[in-house]
N, C-alpha and C. Protein backbone atom coordinates (compact mmCIF):
# COMPACT_ATOMS: atom_id res chain seq x y z
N UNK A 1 158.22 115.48 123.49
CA UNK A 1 158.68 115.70 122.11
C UNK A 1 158.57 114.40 121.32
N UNK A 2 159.15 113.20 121.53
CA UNK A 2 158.86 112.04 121.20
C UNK A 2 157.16 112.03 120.54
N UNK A 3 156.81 111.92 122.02
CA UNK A 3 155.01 111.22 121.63
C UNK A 3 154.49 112.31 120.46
N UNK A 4 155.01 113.99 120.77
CA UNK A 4 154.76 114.28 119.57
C UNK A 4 154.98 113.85 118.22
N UNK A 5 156.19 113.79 117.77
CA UNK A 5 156.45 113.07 116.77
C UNK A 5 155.96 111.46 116.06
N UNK A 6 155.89 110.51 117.26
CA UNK A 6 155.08 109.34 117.13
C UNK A 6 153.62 109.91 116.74
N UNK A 7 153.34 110.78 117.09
CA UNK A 7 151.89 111.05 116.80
C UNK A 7 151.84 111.87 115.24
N UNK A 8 152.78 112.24 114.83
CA UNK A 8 152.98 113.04 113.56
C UNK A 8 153.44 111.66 113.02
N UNK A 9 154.18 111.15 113.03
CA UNK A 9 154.65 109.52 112.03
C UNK A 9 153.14 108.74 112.01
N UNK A 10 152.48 108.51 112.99
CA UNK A 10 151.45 107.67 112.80
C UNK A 10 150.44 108.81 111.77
N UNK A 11 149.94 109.75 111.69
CA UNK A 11 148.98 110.39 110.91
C UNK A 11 149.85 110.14 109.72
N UNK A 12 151.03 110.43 109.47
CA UNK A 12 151.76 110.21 108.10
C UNK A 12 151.59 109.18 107.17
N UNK A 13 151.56 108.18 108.02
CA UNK A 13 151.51 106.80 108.01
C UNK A 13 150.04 106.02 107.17
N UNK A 14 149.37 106.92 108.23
CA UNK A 14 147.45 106.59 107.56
C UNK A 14 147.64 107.16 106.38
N UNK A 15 147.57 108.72 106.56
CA UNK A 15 147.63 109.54 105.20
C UNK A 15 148.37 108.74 103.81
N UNK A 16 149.31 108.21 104.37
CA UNK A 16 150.34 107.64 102.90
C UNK A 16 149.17 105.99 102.43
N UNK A 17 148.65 105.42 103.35
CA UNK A 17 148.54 104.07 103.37
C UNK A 17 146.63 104.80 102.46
N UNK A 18 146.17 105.77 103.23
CA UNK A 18 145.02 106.49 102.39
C UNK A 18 145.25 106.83 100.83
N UNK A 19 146.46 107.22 100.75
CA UNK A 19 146.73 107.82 99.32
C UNK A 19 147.28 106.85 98.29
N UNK A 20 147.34 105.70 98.70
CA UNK A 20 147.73 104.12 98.52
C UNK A 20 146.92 103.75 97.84
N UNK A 21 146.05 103.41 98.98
CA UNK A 21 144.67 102.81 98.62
C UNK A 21 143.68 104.07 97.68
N UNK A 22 143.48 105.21 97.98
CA UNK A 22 142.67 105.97 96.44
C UNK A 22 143.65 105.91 95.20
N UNK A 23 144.88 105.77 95.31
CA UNK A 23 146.10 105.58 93.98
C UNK A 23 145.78 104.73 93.13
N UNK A 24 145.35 103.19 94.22
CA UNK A 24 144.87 101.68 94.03
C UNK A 24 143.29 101.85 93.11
N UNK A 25 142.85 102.44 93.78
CA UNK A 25 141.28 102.35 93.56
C UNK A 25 140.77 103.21 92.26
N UNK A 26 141.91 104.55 92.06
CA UNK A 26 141.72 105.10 90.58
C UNK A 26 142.59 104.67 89.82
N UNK A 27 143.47 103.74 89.98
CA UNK A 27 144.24 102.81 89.03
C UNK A 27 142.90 101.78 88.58
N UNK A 28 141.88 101.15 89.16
CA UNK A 28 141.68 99.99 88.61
C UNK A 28 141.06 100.23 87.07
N UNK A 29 141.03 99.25 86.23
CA UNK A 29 140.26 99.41 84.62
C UNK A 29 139.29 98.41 84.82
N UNK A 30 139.02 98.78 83.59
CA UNK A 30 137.65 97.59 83.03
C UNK A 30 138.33 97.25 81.72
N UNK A 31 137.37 96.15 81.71
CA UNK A 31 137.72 95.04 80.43
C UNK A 31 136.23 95.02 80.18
N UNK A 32 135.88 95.19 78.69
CA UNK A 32 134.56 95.14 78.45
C UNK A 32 134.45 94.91 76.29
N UNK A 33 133.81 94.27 75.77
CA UNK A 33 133.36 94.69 74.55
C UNK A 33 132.81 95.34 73.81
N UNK A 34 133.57 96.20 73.25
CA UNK A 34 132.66 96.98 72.43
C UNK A 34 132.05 96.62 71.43
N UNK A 35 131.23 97.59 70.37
CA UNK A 35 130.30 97.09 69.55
C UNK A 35 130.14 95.87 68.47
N UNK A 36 131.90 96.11 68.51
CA UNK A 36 131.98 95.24 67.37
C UNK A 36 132.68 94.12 67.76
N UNK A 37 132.46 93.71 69.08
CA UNK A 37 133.20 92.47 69.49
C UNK A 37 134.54 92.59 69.58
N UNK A 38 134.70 93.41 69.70
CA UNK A 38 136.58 93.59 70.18
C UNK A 38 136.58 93.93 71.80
N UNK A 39 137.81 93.15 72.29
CA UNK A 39 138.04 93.04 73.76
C UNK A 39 138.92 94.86 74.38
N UNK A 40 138.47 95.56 75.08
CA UNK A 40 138.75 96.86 75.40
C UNK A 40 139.01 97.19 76.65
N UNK A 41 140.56 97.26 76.85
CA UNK A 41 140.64 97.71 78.35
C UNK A 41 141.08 99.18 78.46
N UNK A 42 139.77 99.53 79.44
CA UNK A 42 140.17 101.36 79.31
C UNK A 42 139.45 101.75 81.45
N UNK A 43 140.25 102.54 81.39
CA UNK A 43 139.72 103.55 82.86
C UNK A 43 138.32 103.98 82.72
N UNK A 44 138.06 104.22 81.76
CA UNK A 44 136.15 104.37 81.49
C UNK A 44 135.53 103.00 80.74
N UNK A 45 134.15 103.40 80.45
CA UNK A 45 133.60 102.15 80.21
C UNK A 45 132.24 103.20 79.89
N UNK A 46 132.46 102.60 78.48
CA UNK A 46 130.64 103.63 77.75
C UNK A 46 129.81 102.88 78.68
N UNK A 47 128.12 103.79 78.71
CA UNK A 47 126.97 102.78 79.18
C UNK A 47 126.87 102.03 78.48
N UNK A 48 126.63 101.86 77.05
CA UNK A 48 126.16 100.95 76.31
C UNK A 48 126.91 99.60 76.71
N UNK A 49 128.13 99.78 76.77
CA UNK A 49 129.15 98.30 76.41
C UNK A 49 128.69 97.87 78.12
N UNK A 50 128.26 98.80 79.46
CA UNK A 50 127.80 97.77 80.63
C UNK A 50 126.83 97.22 80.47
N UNK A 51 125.99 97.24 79.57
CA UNK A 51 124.68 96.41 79.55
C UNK A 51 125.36 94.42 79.15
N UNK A 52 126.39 94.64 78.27
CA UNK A 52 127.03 93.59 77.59
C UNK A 52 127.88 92.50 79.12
N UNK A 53 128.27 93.25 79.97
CA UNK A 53 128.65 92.76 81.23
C UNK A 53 130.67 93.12 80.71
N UNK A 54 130.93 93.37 81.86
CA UNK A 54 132.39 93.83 81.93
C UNK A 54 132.93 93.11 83.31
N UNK A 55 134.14 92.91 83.37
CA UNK A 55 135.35 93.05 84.59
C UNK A 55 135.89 94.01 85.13
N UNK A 56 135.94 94.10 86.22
CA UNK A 56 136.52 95.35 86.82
C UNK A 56 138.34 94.67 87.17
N UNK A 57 139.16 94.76 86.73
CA UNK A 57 140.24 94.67 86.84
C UNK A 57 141.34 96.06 87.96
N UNK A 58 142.26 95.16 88.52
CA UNK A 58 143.02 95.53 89.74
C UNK A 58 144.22 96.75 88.50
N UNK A 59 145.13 97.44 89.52
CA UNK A 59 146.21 97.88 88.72
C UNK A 59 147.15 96.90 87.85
N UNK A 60 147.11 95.48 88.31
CA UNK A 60 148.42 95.21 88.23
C UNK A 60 147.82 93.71 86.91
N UNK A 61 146.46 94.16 86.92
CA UNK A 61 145.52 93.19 85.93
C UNK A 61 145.02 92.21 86.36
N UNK A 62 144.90 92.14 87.69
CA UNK A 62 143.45 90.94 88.25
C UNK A 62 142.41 91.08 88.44
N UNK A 63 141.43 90.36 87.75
CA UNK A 63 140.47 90.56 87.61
C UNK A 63 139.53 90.81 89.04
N UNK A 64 138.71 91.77 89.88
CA UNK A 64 138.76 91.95 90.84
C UNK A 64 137.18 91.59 91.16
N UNK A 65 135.97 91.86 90.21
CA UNK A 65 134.70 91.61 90.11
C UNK A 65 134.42 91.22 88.64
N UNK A 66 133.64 90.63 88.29
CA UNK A 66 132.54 90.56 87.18
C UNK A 66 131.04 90.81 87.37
N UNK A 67 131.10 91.52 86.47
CA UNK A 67 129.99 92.12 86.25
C UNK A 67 128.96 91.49 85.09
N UNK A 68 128.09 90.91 85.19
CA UNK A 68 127.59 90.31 84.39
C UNK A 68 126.37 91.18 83.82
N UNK A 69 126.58 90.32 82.05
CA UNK A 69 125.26 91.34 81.53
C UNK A 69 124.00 91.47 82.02
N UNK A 70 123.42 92.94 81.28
CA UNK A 70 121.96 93.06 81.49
C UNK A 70 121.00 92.09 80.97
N UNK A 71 119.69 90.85 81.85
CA UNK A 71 119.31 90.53 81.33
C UNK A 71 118.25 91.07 79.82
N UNK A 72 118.09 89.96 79.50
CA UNK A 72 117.78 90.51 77.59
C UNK A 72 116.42 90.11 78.32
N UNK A 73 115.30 90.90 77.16
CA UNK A 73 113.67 91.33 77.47
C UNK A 73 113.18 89.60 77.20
N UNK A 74 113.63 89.17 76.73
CA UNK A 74 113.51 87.46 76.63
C UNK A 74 113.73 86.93 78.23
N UNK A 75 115.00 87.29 78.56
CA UNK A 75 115.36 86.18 79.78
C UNK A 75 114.31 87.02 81.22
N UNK A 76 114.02 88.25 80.73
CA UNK A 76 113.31 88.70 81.98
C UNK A 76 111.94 88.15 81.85
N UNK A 77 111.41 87.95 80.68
CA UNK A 77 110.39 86.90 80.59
C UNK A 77 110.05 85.76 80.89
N UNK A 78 111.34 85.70 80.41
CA UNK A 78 111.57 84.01 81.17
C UNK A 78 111.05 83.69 82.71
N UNK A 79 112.14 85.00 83.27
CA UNK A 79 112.29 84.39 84.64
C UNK A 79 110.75 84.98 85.56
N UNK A 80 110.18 86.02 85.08
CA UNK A 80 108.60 86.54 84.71
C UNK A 80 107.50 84.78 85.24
N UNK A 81 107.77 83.95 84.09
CA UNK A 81 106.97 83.62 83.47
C UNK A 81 107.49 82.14 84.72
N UNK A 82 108.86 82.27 85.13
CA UNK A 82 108.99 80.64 85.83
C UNK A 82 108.35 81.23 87.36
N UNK A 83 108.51 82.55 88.08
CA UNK A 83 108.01 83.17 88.76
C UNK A 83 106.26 82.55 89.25
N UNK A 84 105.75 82.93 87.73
CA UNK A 84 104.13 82.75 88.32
C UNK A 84 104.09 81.46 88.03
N UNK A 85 104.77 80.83 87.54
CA UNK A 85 105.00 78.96 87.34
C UNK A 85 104.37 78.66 88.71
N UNK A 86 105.98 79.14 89.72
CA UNK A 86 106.20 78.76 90.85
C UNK A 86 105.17 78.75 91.88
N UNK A 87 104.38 79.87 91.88
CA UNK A 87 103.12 80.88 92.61
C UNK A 87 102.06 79.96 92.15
N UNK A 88 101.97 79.19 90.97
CA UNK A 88 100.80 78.61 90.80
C UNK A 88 100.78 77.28 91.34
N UNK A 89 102.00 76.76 91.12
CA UNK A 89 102.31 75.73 92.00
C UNK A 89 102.10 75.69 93.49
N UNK A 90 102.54 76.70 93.61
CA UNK A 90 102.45 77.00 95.52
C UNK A 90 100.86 76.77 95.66
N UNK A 91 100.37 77.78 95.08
CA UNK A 91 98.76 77.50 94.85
C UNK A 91 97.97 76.39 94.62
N UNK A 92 98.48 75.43 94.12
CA UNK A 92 98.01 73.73 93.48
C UNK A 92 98.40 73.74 94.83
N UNK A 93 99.39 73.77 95.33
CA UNK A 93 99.38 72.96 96.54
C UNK A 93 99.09 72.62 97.81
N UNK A 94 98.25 74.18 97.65
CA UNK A 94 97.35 74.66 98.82
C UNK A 94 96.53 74.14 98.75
N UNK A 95 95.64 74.10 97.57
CA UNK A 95 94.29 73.44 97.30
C UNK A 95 94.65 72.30 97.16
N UNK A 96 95.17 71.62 96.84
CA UNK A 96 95.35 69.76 97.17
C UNK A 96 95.53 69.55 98.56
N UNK A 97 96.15 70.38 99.25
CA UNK A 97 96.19 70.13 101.04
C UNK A 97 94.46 70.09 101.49
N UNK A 98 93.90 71.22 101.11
CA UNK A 98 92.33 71.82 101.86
C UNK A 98 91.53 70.04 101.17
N UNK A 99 91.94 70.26 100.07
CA UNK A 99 91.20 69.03 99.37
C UNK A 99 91.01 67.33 99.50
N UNK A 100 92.58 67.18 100.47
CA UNK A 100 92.66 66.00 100.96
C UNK A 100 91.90 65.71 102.50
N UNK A 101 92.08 67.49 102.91
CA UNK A 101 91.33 67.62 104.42
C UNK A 101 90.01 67.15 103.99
N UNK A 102 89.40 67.32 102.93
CA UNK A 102 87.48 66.97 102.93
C UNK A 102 87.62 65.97 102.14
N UNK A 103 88.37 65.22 101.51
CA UNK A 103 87.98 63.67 100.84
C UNK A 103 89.67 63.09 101.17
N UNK A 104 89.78 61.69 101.58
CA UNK A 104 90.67 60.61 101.26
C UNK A 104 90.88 59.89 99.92
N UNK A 105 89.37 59.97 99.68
CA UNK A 105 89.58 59.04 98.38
C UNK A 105 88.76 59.30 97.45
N UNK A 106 88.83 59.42 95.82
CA UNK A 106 87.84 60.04 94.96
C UNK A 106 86.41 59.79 95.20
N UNK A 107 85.75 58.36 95.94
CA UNK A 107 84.93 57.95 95.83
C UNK A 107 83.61 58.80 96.85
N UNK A 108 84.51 59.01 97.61
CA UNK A 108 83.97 60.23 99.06
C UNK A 108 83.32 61.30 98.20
N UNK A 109 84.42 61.76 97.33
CA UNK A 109 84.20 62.81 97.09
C UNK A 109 82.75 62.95 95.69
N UNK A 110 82.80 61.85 94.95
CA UNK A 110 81.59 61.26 94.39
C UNK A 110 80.24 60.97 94.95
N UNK A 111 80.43 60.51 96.33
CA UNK A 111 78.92 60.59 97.51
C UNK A 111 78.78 61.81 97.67
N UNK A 112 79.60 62.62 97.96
CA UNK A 112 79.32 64.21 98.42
C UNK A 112 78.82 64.53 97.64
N UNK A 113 79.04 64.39 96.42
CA UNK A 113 78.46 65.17 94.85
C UNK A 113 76.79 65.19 94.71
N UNK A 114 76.49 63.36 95.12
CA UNK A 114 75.83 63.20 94.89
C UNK A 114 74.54 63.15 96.40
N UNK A 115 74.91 63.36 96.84
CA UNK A 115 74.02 64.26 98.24
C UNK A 115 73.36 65.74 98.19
N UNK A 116 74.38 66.33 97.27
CA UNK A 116 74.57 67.64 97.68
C UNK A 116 73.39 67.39 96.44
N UNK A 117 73.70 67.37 94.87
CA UNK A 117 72.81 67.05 93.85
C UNK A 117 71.00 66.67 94.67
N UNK A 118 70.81 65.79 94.76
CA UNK A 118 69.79 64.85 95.34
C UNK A 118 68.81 65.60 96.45
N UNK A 119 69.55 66.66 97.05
CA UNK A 119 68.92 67.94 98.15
C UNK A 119 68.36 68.99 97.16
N UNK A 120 69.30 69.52 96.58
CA UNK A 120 68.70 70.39 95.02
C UNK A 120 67.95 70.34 94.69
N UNK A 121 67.88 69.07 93.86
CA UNK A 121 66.54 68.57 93.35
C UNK A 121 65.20 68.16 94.24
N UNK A 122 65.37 67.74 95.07
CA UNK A 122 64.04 68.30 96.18
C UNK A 122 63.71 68.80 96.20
N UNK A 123 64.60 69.71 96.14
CA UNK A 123 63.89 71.45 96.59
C UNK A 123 63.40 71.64 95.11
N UNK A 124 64.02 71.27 94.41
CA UNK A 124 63.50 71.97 93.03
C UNK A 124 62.01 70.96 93.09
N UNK A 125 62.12 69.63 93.40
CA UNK A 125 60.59 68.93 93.17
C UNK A 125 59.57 69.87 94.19
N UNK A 126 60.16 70.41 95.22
CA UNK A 126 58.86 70.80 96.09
C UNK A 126 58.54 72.43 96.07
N UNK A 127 59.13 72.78 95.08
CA UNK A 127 58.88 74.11 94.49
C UNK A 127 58.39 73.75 92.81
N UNK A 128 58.01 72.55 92.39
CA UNK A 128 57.12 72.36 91.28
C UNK A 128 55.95 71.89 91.91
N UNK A 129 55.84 71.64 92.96
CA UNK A 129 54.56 71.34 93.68
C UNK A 129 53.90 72.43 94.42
N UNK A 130 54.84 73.62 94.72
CA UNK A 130 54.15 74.20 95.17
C UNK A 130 53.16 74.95 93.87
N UNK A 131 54.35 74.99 92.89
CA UNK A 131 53.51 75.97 91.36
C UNK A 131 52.29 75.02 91.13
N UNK A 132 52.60 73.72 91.08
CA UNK A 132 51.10 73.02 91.05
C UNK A 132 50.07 73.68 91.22
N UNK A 133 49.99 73.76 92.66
CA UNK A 133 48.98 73.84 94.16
C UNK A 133 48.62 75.78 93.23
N UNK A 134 49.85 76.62 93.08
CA UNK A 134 49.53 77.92 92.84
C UNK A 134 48.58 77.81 91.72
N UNK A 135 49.05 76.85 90.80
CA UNK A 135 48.24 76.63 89.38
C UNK A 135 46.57 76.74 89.35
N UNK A 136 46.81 75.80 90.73
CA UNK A 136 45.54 75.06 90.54
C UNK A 136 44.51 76.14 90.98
N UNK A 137 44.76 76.92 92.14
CA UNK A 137 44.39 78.37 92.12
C UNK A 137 43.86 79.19 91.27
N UNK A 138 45.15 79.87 90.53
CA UNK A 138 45.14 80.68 89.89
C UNK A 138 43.71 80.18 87.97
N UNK A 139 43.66 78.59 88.01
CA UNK A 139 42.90 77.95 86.93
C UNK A 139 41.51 78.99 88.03
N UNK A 140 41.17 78.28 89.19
CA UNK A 140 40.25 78.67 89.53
C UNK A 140 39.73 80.06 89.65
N UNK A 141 40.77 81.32 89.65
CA UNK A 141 40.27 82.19 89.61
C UNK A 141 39.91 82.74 88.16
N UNK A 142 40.74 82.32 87.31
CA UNK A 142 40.87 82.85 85.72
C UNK A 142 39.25 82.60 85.38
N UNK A 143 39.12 80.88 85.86
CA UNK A 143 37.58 80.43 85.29
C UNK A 143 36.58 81.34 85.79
N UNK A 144 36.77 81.68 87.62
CA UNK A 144 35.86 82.10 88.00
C UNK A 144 35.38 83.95 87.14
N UNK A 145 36.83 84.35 87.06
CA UNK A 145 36.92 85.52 86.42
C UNK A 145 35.92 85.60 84.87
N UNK A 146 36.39 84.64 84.46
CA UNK A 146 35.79 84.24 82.53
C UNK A 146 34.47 84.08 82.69
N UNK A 147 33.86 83.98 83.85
CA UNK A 147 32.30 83.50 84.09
C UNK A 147 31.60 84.91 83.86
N UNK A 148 32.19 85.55 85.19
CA UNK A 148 32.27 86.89 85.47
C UNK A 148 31.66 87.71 84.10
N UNK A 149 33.25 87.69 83.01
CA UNK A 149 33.00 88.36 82.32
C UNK A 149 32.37 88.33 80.96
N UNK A 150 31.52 86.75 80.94
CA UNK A 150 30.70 86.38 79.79
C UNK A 150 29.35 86.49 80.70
N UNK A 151 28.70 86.74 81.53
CA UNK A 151 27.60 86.89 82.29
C UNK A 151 27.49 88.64 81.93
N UNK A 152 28.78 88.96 82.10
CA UNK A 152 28.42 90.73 81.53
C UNK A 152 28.70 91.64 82.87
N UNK A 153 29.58 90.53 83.81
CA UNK A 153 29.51 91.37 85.08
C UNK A 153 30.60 91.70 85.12
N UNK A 154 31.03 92.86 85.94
CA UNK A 154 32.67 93.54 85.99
C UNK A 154 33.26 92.81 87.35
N UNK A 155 34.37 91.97 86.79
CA UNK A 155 35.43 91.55 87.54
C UNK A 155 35.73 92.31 88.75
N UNK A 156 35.96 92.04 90.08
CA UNK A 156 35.97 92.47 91.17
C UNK A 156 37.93 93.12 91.01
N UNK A 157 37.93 93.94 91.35
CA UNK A 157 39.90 94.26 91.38
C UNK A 157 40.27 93.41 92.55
N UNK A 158 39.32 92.87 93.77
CA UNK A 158 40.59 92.05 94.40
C UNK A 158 40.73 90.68 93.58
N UNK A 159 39.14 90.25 92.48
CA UNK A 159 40.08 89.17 91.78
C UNK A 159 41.17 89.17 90.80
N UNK A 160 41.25 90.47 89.81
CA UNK A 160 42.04 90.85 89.66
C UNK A 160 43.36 90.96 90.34
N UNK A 161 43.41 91.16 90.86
CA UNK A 161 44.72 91.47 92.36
C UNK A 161 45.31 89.88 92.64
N UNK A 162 44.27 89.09 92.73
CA UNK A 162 44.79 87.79 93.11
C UNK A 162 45.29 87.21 91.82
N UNK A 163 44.95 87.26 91.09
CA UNK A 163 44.97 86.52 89.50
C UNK A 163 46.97 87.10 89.26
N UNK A 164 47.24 88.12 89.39
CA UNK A 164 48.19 88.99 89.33
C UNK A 164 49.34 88.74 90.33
N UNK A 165 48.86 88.53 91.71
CA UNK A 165 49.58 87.95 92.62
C UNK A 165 50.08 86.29 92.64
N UNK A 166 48.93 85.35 92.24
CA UNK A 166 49.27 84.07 92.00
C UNK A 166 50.14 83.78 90.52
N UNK A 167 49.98 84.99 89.58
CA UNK A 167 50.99 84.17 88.62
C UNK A 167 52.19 84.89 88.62
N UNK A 168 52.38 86.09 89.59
CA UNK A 168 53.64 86.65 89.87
C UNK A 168 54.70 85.34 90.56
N UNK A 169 53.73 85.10 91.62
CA UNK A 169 54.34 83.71 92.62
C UNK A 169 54.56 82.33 91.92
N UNK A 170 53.82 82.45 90.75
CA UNK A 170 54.79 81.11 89.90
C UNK A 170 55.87 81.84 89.07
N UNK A 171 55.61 83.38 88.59
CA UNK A 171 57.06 83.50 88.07
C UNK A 171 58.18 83.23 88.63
N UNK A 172 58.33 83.63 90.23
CA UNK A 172 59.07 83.74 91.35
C UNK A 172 59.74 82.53 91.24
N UNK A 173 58.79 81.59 91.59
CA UNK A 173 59.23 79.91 91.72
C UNK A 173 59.82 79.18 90.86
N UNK A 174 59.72 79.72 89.29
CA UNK A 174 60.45 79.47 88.10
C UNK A 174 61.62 79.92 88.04
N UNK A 175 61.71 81.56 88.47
CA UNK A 175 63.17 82.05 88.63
C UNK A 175 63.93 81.12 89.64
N UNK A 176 63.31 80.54 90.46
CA UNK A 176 64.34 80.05 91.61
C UNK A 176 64.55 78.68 90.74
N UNK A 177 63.82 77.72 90.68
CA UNK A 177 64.45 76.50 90.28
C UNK A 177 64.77 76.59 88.94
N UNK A 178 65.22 77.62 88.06
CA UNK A 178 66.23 77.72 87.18
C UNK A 178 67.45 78.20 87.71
N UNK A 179 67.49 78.83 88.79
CA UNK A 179 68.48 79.13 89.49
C UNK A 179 69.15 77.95 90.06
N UNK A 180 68.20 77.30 90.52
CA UNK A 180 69.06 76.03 91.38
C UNK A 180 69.09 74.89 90.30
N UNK A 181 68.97 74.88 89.47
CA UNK A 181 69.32 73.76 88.35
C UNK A 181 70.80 74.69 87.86
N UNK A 182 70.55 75.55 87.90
CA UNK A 182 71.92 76.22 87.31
C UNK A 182 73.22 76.08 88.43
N UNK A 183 72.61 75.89 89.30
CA UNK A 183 73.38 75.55 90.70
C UNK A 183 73.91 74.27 90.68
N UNK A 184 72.88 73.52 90.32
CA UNK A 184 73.67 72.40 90.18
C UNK A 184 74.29 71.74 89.23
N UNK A 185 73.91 72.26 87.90
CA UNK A 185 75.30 72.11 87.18
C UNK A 185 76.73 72.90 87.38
N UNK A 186 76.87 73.77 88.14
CA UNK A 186 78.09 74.53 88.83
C UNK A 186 78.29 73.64 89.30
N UNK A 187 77.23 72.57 90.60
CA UNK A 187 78.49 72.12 91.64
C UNK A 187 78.95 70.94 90.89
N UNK A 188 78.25 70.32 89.79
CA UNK A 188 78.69 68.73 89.49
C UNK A 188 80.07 69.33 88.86
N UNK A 189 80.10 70.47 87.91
CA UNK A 189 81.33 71.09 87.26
C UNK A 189 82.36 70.76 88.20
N UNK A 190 82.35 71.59 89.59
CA UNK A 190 83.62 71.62 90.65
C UNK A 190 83.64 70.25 91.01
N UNK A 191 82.55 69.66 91.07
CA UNK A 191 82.99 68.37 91.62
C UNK A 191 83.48 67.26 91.12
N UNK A 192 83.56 67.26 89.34
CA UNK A 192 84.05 66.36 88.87
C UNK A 192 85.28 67.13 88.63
N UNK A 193 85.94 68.18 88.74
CA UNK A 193 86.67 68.72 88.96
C UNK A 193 87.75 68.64 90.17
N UNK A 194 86.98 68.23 91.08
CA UNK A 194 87.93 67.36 92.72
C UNK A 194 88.15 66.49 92.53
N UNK A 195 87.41 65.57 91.80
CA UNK A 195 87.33 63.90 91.72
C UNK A 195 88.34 63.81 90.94
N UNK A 196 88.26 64.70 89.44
CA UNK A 196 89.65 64.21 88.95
C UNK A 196 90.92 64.26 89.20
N UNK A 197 91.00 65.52 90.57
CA UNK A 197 92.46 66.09 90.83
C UNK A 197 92.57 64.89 91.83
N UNK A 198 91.85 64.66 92.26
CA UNK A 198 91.98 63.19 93.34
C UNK A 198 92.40 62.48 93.00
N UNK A 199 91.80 61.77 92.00
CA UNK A 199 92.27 61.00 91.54
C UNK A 199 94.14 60.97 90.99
N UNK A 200 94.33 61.89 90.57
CA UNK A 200 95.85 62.19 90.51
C UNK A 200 96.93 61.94 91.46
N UNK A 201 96.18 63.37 92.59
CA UNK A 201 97.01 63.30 93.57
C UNK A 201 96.86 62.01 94.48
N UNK A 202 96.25 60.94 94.78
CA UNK A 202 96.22 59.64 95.74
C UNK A 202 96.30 58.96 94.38
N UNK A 203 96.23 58.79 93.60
CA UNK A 203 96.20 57.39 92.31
C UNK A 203 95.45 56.47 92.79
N UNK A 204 94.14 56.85 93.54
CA UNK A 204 93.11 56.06 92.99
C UNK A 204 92.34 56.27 92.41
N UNK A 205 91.93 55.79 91.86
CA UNK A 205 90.16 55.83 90.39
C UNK A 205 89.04 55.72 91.71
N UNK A 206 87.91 56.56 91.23
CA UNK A 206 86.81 56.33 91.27
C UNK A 206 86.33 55.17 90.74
N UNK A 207 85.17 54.49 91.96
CA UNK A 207 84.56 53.41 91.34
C UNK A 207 83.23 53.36 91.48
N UNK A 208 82.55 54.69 92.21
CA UNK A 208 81.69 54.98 92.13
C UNK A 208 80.79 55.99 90.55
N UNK A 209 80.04 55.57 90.01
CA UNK A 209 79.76 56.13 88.80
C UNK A 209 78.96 57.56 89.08
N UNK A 210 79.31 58.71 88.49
CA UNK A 210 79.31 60.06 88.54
C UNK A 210 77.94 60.47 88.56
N UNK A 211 76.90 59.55 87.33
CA UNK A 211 75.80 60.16 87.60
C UNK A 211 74.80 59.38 88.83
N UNK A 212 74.14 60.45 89.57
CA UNK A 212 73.79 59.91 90.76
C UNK A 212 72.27 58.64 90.60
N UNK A 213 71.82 59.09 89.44
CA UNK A 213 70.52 58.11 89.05
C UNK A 213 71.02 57.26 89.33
N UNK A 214 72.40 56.25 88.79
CA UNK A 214 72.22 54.95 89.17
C UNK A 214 72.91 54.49 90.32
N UNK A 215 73.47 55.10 91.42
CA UNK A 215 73.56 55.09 92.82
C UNK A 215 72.63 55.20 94.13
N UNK A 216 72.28 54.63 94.90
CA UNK A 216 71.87 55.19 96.23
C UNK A 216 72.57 55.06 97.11
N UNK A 217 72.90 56.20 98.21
CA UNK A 217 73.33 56.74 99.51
C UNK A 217 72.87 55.47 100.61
């Protein structure tokens, strides 16, 4: 009989200490401003006035949370805008790591420039030599052709064919070393582009001069 009863006092007990605490919890208010700047303590709370930020206050008037306002389309910009700040930074700092891995010092990175330049142009000199050599060809067939056709005789189609083939193969060779001149104003772009971030990040100057004519390797 006892433990019964101990067992009926203890459920009583929760139940009262339950009905306590939801008593507690639909007692609490808010403190919030309304439109016109007046301070408002009420058991509800419009949406509008939570965007402004409110207190959640206890029964007995302590303040229990704050609730702070909705940021404004400005400050979400803001924090938007310090966001990809940060990301770009992270990013600078990746590429200054990779960048210190392939040069120590701006001047390195000025020989590289000018190696890489100096190979280019080879190639570009030995693809104007080859158009030479095609030239010199293609003179010979045109003449041989023009003989041909002031003698009154009909041009053969494989000279034709060749005449057609040899100045296709200097178009070819023109497309490429405009290509690689275009190449290499890209790389001098990136590369005086390293040299200067180098220069930043180690604070030393280049003392090697940029254009490669008056250097040798």
């Amino acid at each position: 009989m006892a433990n019964r009863l101990t067992a009926v006092s203890v459920k009583a007990t929760a139940l009262a200490l339950a009905l306590g605490f939801s008593a507690q919890v639909a007692a609490n208010m808010y403190r919030y401003t309304d439109e016109n700047g007046q301070i408002v303590i009420s058991s509800t709370i419009p949406q509008e006035a939570t965007k402004r930020g409110y207190d959640i206050l206890s029964n007995n008037g302590r303040v229990i949370e704050t609730i702070p306002p909705a940021p404004t389309e400005e400050e979400i910009a803001a924090r938007e805008a310090e966001k990809q700040r940060q990301k770009e930074l992270a990013e600078q700092r990746e590429k200054d790591r990779a960048l210190l891995k392939r040069f120590s010092h701006p001047d390195q990175a000025v020989k590289a420039m000018h190696r890489k330049i100096r190979e280019l142009e080879g190639l570009i000199q030995l693809k104007r030599g080859n158009i030479s050599v095609i030239s010199s060809q293609l003179d010979s067939e045109q003449s041989r052709a023009a003989n041909m056709e002031r003698a009154g005789r009909e041009i053969p189609e494989a000279t034709l064919e060749k005449i057609r083939r040899l100045e296709s193969q200097i178009r070819d060779i023109e497309r490429e070393i405009t290509s690689q001149t275009q190449e290499i104003e890209e790389l001098r772009k990136a590369f005086e582009a390293d040299i200067e971030r180098l220069e930043e990040v180690t604070g030393e100057a280049r003392t090697v001069p940029l254009d490669h004519t008056e250097t040798k390797d």
